[in-house]
C-alpha atoms as a PDB file:
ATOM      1  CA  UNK A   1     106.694 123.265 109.050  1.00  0.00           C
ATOM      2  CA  UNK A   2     105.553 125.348 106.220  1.00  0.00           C
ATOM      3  CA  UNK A   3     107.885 128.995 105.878  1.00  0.00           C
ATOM      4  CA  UNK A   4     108.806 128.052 109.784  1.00  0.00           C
ATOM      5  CA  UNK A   5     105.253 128.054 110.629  1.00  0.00           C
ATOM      6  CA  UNK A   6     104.119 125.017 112.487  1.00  0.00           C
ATOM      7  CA  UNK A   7     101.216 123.763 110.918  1.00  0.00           C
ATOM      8  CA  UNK A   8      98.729 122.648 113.781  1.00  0.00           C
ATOM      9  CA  UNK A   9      95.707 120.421 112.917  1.00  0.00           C
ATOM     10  CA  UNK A  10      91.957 121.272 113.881  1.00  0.00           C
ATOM     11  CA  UNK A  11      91.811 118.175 116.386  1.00  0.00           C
ATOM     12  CA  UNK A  12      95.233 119.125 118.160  1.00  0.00           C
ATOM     13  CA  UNK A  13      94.188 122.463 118.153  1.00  0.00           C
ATOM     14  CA  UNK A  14      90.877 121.833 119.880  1.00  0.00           C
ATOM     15  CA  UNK A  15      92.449 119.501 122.283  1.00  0.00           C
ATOM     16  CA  UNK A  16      94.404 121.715 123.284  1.00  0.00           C
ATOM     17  CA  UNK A  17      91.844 124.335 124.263  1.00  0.00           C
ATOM     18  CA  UNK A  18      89.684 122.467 125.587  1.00  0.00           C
ATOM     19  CA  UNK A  19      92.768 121.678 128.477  1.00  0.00           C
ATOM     20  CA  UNK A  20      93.157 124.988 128.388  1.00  0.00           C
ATOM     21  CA  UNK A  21      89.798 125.879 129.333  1.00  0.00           C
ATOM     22  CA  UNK A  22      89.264 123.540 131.514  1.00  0.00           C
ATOM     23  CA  UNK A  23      92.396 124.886 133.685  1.00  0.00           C
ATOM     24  CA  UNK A  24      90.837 128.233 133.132  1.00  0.00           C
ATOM     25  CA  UNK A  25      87.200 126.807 134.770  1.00  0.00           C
ATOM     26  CA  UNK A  26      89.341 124.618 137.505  1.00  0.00           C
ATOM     27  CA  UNK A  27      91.529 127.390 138.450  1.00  0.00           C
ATOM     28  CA  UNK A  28      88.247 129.812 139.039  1.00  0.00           C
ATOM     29  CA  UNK A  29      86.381 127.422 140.551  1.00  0.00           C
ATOM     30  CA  UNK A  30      88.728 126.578 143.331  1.00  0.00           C
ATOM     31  CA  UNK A  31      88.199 130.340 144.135  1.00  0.00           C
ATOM     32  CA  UNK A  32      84.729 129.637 145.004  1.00  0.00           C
ATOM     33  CA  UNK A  33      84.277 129.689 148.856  1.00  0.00           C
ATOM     34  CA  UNK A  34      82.171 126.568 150.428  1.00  0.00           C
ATOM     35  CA  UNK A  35      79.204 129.127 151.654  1.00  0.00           C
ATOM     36  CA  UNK A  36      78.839 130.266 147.708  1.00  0.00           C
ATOM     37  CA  UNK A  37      78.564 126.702 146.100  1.00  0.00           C
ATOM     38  CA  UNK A  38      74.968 126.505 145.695  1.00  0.00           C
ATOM     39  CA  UNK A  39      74.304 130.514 145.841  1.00  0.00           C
ATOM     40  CA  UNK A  40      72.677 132.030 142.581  1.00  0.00           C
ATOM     41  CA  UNK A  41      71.080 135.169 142.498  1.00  0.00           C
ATOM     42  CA  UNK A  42      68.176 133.940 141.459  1.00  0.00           C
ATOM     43  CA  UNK A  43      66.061 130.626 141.363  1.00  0.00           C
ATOM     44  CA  UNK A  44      65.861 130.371 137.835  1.00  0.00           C
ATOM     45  CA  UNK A  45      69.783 130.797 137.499  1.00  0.00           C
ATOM     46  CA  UNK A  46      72.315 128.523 138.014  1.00  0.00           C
ATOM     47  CA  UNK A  47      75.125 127.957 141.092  1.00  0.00           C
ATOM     48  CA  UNK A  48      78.487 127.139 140.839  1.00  0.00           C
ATOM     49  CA  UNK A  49      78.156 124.131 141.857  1.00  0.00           C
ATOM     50  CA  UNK A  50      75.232 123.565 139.122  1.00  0.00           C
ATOM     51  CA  UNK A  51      77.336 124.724 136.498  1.00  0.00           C
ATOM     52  CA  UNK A  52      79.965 122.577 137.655  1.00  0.00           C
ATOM     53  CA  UNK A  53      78.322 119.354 137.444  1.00  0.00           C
ATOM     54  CA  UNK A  54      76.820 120.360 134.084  1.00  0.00           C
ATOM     55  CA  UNK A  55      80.667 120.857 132.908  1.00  0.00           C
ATOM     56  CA  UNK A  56      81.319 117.462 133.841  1.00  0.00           C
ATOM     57  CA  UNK A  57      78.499 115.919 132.538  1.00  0.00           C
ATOM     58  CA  UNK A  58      78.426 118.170 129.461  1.00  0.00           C
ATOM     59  CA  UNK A  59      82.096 117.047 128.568  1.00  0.00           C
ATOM     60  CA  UNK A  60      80.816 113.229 128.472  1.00  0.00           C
ATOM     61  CA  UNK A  61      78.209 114.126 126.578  1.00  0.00           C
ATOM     62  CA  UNK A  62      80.764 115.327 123.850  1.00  0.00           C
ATOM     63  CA  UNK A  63      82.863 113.108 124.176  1.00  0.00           C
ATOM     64  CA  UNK A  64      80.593 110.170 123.678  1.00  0.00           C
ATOM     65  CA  UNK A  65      78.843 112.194 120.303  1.00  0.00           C
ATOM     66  CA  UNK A  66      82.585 112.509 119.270  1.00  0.00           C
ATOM     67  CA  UNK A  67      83.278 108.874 119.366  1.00  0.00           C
ATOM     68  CA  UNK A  68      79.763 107.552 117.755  1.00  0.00           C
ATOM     69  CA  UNK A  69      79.280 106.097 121.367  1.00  0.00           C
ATOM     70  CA  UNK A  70      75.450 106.108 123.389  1.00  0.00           C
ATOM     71  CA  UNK A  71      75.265 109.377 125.541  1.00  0.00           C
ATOM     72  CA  UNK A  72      75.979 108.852 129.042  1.00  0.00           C
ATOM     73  CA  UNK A  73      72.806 108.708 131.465  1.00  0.00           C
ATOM     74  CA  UNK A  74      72.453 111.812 133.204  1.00  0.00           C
ATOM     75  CA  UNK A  75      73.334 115.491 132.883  1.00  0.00           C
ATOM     76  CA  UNK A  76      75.628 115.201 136.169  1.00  0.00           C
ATOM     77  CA  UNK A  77      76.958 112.009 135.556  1.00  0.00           C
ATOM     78  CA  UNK A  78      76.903 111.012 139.566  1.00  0.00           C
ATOM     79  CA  UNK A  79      79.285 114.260 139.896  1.00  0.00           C
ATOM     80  CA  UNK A  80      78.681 116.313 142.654  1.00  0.00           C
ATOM     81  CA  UNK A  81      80.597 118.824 144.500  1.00  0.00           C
ATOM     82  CA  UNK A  82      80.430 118.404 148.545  1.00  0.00           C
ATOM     83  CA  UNK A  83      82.143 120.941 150.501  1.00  0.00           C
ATOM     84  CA  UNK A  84      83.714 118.236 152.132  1.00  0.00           C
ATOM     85  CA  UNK A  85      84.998 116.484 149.121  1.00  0.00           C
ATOM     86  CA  UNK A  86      86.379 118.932 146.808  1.00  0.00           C
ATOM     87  CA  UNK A  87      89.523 117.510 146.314  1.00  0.00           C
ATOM     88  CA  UNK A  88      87.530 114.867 144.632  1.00  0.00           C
ATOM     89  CA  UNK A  89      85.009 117.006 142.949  1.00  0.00           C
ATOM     90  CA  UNK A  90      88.124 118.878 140.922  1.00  0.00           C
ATOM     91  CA  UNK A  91      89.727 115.171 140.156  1.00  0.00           C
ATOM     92  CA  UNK A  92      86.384 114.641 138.516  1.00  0.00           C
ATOM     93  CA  UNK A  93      86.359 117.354 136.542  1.00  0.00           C
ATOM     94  CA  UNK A  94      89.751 117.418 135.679  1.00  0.00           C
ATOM     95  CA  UNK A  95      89.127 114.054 134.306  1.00  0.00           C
ATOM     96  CA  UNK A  96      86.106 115.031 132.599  1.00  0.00           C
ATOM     97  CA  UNK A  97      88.133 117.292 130.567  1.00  0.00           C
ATOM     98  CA  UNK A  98      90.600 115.270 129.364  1.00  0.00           C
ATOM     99  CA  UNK A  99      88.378 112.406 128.308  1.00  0.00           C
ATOM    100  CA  UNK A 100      87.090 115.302 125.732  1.00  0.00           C
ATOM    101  CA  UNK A 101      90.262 116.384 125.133  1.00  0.00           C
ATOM    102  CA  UNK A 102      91.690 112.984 123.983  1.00  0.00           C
ATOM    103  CA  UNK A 103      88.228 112.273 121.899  1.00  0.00           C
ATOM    104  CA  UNK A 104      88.943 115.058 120.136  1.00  0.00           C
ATOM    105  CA  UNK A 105      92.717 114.369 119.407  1.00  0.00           C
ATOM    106  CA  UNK A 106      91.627 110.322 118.232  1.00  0.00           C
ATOM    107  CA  UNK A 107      89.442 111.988 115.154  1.00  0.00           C
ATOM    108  CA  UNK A 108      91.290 111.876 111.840  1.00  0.00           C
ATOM    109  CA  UNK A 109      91.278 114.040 109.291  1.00  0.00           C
ATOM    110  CA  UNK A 110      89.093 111.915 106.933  1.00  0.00           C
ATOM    111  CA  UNK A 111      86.414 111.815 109.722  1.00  0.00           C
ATOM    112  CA  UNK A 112      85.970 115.688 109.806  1.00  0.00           C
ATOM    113  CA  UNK A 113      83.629 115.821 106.824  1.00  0.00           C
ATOM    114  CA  UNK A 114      81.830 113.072 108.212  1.00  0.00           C
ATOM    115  CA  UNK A 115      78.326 114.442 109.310  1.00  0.00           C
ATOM    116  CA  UNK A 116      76.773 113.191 112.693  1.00  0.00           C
ATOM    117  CA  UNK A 117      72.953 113.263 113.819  1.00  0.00           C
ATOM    118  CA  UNK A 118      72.622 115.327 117.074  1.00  0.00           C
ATOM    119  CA  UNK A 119      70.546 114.287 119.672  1.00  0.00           C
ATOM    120  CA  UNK A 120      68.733 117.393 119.531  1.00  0.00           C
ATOM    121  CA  UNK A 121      67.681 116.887 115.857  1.00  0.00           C
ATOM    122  CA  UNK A 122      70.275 118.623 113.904  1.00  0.00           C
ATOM    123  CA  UNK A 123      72.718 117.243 111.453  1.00  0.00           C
ATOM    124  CA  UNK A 124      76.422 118.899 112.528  1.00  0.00           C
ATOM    125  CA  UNK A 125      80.076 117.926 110.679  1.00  0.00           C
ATOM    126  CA  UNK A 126      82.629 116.435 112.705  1.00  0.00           C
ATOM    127  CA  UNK A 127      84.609 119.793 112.589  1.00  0.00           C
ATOM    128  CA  UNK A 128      81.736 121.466 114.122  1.00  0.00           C
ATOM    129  CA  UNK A 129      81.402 119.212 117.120  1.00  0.00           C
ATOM    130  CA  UNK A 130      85.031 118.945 117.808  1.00  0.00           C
ATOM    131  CA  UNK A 131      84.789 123.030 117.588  1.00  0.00           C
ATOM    132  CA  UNK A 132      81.931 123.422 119.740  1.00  0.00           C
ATOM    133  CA  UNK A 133      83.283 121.896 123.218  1.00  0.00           C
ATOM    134  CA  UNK A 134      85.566 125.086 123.643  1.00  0.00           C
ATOM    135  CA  UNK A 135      82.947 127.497 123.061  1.00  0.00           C
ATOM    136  CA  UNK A 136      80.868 126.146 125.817  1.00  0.00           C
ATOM    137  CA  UNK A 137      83.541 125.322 128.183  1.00  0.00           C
ATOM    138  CA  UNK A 138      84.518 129.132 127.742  1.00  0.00           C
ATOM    139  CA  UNK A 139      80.540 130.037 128.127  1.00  0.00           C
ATOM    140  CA  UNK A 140      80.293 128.429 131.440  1.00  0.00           C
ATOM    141  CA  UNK A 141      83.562 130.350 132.485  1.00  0.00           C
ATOM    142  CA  UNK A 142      82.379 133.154 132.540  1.00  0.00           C
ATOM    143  CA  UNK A 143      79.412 132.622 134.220  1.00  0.00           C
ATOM    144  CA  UNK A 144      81.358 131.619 136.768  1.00  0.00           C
ATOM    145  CA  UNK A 145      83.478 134.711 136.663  1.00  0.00           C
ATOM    146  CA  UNK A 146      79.998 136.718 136.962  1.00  0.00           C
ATOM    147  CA  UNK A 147      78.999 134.919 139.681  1.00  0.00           C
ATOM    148  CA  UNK A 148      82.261 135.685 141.728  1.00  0.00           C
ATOM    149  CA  UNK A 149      81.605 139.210 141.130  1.00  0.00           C
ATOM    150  CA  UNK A 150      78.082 139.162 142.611  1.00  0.00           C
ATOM    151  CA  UNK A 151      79.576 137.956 145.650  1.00  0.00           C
ATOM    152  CA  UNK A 152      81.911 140.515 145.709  1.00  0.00           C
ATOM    153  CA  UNK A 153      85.106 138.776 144.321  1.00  0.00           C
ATOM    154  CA  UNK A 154      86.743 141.254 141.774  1.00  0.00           C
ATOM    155  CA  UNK A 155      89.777 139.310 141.627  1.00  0.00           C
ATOM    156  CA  UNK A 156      90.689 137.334 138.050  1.00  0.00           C
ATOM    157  CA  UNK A 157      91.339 133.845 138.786  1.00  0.00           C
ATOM    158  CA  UNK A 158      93.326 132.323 135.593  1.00  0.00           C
END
């Protein structure tokens, strides 16, 4: 406590949203009815159940860059949504975000300087990459949102 503020660090913090978004992208995506899972409204887009797996995979991904550990094989990492399965499908995903969520709460403070090579090419900080799960997490909410709407769902789902 500093003045009766509680001071909150960058990892908790991003933790923390990243559950929270995840929740968010759970919570909408349960709204998503079985006939609408691999709809897009147009070839070049995405479905929901595309984005989905991409979550999934893409929170792996993160996680493994976060820890210095080799990048998981595969976008979907064997995740896939089946109609008949979803209970599943949601455990997955649910698990996918907190195996980011913890990776993100084990850096320490010294390692937040630390610069990492992306696989991509670029050179980010620690406190960049434990920043940027949140901001996609969030992205791929709302294209789920959008897509709801197309289908004529105007409800919000969080």
């Amino acid at each position: 406590y500093s003045h009766g503020v509680m001071r909150m660090s960058l990892q908790k913090f991003e933790s923390l949203r990243v559950e929270s978004l995840m929740e968010l992208v759970e919570k909408t995506a349960r709204e998503v009815p079985n006939d609408k899972l691999e709809w897009k409204p147009d070839p070049q887009g995405k479905s929901s159940k595309e984005i989905l797996e991409h979550l999934t995979g893409a929170n792996h991904a993160f996680a493994a860059l976060i820890r210095g550990q080799e990048l998981p094989s595969g976008d979907r990492q064997s995740f896939s949504i089946e109609p008949d399965q979803m209970d599943d499908a949601f455990a997955t995903l649910h698990r996918s975000g907190l195996h980011l969520s913890e990776a993100i709460a084990e850096v320490t403070d010294p390692q937040l300087n630390e610069s990492k090579a992306m696989p991509w090419g670029e050179t980010w900080k620690m406190s960049r990459l434990i920043s940027a799960p949140s901001t996609h997490i969030a992205y791929h909410w709302g294209q789920l949102a959008y897509l709801q709407t197309l289908w004529g769902d105007q409800k919000d789902h969080y």
